[in-house]
PDB file of N, CA and C in Angstrom:
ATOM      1  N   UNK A   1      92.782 105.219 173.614  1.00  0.00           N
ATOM      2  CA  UNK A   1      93.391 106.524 173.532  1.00  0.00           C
ATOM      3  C   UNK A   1      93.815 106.867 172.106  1.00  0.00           C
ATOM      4  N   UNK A   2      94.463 105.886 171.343  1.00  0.00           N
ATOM      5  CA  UNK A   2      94.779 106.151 169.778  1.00  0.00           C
ATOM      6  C   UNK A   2      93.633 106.407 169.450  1.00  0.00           C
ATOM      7  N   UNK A   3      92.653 105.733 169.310  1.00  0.00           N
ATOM      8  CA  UNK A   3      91.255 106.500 168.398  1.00  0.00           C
ATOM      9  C   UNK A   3      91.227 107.133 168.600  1.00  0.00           C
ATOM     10  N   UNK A   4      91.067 108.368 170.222  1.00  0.00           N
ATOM     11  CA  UNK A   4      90.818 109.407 170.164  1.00  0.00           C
ATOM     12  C   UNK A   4      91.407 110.530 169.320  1.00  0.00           C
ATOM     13  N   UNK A   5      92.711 110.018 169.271  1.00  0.00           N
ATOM     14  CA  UNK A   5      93.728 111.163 168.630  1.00  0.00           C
ATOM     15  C   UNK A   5      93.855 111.224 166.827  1.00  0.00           C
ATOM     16  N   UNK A   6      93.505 109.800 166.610  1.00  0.00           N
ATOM     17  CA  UNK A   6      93.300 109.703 164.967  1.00  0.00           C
ATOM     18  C   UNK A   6      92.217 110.640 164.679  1.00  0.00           C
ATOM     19  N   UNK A   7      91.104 110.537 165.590  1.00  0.00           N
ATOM     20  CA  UNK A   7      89.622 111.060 164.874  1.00  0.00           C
ATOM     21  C   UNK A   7      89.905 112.823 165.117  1.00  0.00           C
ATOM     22  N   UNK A   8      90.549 113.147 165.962  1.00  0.00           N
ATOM     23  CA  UNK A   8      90.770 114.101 166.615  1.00  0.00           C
ATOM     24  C   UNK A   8      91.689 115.011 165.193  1.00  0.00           C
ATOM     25  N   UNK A   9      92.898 114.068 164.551  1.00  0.00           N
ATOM     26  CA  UNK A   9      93.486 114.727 163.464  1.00  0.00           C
ATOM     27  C   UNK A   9      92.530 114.662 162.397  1.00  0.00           C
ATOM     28  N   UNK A  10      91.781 114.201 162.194  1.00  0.00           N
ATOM     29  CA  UNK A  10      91.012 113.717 160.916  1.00  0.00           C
ATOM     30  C   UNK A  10      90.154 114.928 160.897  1.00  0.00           C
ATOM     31  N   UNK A  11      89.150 115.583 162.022  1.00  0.00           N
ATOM     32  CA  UNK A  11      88.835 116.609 162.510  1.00  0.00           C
ATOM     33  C   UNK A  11      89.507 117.908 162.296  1.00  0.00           C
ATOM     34  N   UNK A  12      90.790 117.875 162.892  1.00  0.00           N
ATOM     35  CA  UNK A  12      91.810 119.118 162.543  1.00  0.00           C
ATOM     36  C   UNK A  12      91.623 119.402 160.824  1.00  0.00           C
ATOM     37  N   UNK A  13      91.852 118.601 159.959  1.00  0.00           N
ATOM     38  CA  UNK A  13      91.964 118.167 158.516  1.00  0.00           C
ATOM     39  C   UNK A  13      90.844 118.757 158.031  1.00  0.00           C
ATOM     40  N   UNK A  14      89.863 118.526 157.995  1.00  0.00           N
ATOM     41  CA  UNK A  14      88.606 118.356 158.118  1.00  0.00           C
ATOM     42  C   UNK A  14      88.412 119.911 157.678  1.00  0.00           C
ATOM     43  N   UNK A  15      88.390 120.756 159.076  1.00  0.00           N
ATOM     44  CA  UNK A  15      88.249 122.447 159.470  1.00  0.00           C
ATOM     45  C   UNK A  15      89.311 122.990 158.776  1.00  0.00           C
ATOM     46  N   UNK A  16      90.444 122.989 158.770  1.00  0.00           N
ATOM     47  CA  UNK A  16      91.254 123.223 157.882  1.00  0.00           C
ATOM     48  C   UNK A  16      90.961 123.469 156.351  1.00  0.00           C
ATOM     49  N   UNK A  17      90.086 122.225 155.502  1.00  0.00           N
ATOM     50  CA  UNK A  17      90.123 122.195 154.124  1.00  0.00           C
ATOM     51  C   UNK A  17      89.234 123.627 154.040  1.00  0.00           C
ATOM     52  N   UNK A  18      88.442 123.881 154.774  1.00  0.00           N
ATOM     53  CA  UNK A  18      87.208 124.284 154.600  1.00  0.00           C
ATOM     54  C   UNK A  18      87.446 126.264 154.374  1.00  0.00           C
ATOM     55  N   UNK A  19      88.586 126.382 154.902  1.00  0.00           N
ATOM     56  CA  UNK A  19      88.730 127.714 155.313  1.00  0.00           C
ATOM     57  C   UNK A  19      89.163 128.587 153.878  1.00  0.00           C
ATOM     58  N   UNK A  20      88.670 129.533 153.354  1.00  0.00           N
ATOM     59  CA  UNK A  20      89.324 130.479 152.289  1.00  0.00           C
ATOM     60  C   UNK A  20      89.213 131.814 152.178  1.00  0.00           C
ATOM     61  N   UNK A  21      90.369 132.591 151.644  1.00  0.00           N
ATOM     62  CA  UNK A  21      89.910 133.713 151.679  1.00  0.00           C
ATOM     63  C   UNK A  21      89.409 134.216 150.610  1.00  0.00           C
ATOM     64  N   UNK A  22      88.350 135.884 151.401  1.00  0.00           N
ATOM     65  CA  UNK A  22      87.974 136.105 150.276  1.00  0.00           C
ATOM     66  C   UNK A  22      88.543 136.799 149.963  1.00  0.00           C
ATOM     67  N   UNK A  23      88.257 137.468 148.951  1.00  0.00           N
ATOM     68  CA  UNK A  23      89.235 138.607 148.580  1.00  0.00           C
ATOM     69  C   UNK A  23      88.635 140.437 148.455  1.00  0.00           C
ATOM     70  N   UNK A  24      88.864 140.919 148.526  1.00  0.00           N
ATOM     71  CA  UNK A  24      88.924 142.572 149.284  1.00  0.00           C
ATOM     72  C   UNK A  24      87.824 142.768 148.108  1.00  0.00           C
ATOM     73  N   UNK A  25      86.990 143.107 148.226  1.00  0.00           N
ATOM     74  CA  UNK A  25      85.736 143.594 147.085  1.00  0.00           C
ATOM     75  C   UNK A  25      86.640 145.114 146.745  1.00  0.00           C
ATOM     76  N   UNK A  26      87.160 145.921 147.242  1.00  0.00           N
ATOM     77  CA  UNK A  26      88.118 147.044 146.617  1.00  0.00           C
ATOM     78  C   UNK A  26      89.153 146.953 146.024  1.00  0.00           C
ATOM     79  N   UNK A  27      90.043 145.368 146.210  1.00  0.00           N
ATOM     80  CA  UNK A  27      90.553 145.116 145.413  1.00  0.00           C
ATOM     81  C   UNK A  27      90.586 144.888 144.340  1.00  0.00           C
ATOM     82  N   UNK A  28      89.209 144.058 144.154  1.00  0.00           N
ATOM     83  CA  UNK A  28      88.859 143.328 143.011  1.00  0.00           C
ATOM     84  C   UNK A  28      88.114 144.192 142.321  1.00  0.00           C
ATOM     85  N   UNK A  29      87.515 145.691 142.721  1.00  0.00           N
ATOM     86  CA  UNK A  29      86.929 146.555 141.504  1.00  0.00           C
ATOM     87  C   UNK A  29      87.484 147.783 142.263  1.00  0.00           C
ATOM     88  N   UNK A  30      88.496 148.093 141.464  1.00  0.00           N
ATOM     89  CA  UNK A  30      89.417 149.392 142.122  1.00  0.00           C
ATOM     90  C   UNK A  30      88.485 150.759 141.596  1.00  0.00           C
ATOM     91  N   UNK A  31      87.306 150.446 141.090  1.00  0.00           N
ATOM     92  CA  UNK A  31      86.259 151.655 140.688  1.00  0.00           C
ATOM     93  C   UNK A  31      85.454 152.033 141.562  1.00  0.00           C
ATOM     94  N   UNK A  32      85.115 151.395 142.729  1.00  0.00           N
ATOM     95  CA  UNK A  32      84.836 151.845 144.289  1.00  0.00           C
ATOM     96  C   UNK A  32      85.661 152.521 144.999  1.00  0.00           C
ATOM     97  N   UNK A  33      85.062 153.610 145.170  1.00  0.00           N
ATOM     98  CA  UNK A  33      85.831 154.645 145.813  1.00  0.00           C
ATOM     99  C   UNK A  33      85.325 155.034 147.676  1.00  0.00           C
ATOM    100  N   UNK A  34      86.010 154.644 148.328  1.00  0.00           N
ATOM    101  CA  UNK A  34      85.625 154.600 149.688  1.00  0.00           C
ATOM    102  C   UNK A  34      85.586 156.164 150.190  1.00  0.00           C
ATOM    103  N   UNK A  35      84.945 156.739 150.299  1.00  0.00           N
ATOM    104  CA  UNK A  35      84.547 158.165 150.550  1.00  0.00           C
ATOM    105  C   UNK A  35      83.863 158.294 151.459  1.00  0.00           C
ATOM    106  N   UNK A  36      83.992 159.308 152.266  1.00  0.00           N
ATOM    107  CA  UNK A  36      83.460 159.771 153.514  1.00  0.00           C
ATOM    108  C   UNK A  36      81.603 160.046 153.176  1.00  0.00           C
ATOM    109  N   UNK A  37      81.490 160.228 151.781  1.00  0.00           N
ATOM    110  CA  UNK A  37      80.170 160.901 151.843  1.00  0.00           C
ATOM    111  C   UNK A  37      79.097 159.944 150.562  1.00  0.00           C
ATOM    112  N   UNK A  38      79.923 158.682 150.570  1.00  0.00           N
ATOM    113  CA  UNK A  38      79.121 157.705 150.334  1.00  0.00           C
ATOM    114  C   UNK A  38      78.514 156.669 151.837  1.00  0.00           C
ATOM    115  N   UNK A  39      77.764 157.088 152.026  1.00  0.00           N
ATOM    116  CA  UNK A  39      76.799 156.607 152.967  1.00  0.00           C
ATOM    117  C   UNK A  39      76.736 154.976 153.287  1.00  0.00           C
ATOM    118  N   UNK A  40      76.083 154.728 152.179  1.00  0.00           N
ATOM    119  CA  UNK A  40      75.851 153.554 151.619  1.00  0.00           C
ATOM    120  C   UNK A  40      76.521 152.161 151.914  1.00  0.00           C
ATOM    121  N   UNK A  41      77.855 152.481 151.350  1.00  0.00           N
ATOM    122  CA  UNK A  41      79.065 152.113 151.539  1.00  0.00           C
ATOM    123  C   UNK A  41      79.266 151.911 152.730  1.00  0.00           C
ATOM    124  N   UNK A  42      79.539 152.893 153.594  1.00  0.00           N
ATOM    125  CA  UNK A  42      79.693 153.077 154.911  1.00  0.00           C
ATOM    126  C   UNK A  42      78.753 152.222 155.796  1.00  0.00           C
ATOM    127  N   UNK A  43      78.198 152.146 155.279  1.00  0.00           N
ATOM    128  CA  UNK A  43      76.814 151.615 156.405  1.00  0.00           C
ATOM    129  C   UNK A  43      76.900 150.272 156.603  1.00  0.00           C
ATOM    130  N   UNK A  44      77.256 149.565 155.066  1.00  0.00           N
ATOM    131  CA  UNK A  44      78.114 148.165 155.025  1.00  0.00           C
ATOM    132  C   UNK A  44      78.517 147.751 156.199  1.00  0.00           C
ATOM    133  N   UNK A  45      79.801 148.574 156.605  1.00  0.00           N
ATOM    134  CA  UNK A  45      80.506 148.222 157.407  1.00  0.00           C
ATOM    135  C   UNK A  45      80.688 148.675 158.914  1.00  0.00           C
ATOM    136  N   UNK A  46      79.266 148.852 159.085  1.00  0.00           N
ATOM    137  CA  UNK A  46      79.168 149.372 160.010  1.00  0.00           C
ATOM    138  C   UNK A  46      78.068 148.491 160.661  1.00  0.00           C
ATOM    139  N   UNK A  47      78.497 147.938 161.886  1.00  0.00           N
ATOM    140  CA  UNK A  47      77.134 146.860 162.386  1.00  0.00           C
ATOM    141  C   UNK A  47      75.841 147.852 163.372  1.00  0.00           C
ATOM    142  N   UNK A  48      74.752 147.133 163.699  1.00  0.00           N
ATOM    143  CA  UNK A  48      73.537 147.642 163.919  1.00  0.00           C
ATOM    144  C   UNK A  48      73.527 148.640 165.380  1.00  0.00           C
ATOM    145  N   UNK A  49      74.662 148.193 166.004  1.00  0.00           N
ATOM    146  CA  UNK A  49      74.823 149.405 167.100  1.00  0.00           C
ATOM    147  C   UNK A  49      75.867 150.488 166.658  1.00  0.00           C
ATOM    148  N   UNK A  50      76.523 150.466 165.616  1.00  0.00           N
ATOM    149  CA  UNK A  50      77.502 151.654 165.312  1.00  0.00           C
ATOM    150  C   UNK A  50      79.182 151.382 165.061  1.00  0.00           C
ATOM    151  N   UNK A  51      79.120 150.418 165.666  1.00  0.00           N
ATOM    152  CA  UNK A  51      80.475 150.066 165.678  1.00  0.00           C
ATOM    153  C   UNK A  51      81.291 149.187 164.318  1.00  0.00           C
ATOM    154  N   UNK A  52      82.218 150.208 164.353  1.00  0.00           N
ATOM    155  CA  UNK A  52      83.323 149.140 162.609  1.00  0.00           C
ATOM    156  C   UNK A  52      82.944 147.875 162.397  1.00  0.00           C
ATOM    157  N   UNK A  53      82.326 147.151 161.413  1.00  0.00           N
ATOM    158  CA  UNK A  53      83.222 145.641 162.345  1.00  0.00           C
ATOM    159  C   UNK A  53      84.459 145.423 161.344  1.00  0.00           C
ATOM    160  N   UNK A  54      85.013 144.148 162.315  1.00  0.00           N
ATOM    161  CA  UNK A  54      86.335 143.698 161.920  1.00  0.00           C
ATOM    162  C   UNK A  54      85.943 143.139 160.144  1.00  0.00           C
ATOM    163  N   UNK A  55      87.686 143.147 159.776  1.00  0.00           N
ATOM    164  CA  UNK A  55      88.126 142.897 158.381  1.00  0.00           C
ATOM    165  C   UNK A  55      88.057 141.218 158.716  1.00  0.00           C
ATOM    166  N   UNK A  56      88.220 140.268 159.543  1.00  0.00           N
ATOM    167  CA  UNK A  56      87.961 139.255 159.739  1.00  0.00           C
ATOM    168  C   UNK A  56      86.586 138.755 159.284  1.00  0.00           C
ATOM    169  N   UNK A  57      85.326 139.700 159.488  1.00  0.00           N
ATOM    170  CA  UNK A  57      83.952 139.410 159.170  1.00  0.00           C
ATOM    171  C   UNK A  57      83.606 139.790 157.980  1.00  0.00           C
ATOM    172  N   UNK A  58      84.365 141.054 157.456  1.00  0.00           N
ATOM    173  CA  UNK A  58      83.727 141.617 156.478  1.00  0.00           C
ATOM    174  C   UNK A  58      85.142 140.894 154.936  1.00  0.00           C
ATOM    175  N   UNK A  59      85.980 140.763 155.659  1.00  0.00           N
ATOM    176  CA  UNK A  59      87.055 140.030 154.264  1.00  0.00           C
ATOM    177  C   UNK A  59      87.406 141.154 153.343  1.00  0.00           C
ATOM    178  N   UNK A  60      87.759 142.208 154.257  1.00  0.00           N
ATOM    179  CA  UNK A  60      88.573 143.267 153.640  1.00  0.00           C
ATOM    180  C   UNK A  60      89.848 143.154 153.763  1.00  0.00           C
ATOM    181  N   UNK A  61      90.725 143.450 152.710  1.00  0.00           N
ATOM    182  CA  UNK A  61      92.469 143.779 153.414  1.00  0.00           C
ATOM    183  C   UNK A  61      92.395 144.751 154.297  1.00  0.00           C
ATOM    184  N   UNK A  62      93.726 144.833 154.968  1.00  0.00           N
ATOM    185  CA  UNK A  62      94.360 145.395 156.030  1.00  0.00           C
ATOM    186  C   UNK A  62      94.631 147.356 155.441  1.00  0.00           C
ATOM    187  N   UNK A  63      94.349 147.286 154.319  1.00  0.00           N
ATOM    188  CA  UNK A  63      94.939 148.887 153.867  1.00  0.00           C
ATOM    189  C   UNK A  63      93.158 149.357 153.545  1.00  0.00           C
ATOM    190  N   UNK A  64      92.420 148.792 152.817  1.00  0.00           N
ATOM    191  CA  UNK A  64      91.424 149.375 152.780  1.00  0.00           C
ATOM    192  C   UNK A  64      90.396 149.314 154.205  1.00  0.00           C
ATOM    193  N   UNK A  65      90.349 148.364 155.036  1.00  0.00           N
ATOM    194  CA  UNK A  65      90.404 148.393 156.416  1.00  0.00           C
ATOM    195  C   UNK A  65      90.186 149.777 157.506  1.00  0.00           C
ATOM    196  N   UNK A  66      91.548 150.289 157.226  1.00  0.00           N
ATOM    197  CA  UNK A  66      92.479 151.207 157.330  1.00  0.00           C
ATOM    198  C   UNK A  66      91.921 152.620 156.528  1.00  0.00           C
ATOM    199  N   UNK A  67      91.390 152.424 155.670  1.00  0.00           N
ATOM    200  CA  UNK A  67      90.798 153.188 155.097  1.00  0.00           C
ATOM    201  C   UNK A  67      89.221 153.756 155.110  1.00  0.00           C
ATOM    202  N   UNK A  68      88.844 152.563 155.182  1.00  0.00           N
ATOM    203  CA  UNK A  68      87.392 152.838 155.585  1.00  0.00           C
ATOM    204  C   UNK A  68      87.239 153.414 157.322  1.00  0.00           C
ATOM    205  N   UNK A  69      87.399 152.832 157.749  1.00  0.00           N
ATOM    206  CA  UNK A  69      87.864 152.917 159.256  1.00  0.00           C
ATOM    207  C   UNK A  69      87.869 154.961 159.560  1.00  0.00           C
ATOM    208  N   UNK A  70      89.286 155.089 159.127  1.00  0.00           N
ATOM    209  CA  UNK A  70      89.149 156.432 158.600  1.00  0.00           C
ATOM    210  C   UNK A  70      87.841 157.760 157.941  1.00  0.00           C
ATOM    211  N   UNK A  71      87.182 157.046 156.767  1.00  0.00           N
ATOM    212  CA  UNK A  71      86.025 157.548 156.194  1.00  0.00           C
ATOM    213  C   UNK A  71      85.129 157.630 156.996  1.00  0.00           C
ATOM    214  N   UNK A  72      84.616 156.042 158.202  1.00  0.00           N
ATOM    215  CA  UNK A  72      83.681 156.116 158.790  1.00  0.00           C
ATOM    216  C   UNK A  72      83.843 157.130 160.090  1.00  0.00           C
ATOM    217  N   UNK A  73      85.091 156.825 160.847  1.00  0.00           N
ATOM    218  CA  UNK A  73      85.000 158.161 161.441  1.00  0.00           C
ATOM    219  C   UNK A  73      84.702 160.012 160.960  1.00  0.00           C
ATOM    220  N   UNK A  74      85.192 159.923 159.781  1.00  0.00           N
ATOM    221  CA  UNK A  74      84.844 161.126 159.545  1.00  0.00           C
ATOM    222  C   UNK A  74      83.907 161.382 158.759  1.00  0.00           C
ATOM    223  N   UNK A  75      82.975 160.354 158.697  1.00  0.00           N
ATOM    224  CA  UNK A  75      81.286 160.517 158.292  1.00  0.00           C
ATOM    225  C   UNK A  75      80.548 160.526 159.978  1.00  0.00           C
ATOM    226  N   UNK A  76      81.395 160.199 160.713  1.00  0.00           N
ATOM    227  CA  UNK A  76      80.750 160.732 162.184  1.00  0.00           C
ATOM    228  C   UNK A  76      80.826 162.009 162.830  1.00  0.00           C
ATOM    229  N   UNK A  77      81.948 162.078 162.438  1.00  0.00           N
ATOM    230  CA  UNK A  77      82.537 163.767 162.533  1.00  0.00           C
ATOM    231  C   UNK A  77      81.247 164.625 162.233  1.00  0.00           C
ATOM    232  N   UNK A  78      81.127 164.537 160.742  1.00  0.00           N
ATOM    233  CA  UNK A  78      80.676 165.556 159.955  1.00  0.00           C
ATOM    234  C   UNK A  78      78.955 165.149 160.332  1.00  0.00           C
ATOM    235  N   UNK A  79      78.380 164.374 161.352  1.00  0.00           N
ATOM    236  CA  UNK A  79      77.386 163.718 161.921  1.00  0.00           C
ATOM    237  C   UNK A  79      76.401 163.311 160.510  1.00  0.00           C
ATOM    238  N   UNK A  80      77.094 162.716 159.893  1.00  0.00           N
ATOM    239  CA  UNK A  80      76.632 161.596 158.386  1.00  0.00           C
ATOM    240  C   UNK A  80      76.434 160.227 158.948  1.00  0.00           C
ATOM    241  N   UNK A  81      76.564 159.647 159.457  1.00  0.00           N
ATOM    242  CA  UNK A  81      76.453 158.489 160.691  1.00  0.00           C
ATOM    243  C   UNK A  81      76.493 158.344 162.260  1.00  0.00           C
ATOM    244  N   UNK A  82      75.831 157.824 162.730  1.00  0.00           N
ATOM    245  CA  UNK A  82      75.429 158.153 164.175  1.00  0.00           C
ATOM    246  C   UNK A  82      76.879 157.540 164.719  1.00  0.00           C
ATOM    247  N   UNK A  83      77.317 158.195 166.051  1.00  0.00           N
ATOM    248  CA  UNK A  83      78.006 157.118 166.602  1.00  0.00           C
ATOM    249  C   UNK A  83      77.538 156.452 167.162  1.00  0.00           C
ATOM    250  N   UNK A  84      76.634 156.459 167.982  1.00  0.00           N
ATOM    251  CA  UNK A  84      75.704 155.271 168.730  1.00  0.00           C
ATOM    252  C   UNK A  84      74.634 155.438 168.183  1.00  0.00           C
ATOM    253  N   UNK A  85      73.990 154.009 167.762  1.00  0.00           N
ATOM    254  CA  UNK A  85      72.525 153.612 167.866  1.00  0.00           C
ATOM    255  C   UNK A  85      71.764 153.007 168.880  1.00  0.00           C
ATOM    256  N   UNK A  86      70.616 154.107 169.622  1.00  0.00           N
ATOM    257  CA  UNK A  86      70.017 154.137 170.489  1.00  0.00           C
ATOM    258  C   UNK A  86      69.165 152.896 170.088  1.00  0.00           C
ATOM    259  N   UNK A  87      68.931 152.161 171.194  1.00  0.00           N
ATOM    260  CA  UNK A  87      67.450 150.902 171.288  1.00  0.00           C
ATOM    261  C   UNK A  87      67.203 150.789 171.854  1.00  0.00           C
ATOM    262  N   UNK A  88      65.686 151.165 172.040  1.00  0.00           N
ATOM    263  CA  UNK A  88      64.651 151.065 173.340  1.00  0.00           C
ATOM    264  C   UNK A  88      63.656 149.928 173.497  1.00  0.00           C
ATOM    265  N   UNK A  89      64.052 149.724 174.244  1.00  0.00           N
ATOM    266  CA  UNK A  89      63.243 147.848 174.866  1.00  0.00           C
ATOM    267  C   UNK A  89      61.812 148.282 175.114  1.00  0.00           C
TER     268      UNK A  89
END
């Protein structure tokens, strides 16, 4: 039973070292301007059926997040991005 639990922390340790963040690509060049009618941009963060994805995947902060989030809805609004992407089997 002790081995199990040594190898088991050694493991925990292990996954732990490995983890870092990145840091906000808008942070780090505050000359990107997140705009509704940069496309481009938008599309980034936007996965292959339409939907945001999370700041967890993409390693954005919580304010530009928040921001884009914002832009991309209202590049849907203004129908500059689809809200759904149709796929036919």
């Amino acid at each position: 039973m002790e081995k199990k639990k040594q190898s088991n922390r050694k493991n925990r340790k292990k996954k732990q070292e490995h983890r870092r963040h990145r840091q906000c690509p808008f942070c780090a060049n505050p000359n990107i301007d997140i705009d509704y009618k940069n496309i481009d941009l938008l599309r980034r963060y936007v996965n292959d059926r339409g939907k945001i994805v999370p700041r967890k995947n993409t390693g954005v902060c919580a304010k530009h997040q928040r921001r884009l989030a914002k832009e991309i809805k209202r590049a849907r609004f203004l129908a500059l991005i689809p809200y759904v992407v149709y796929t036919y089997r």
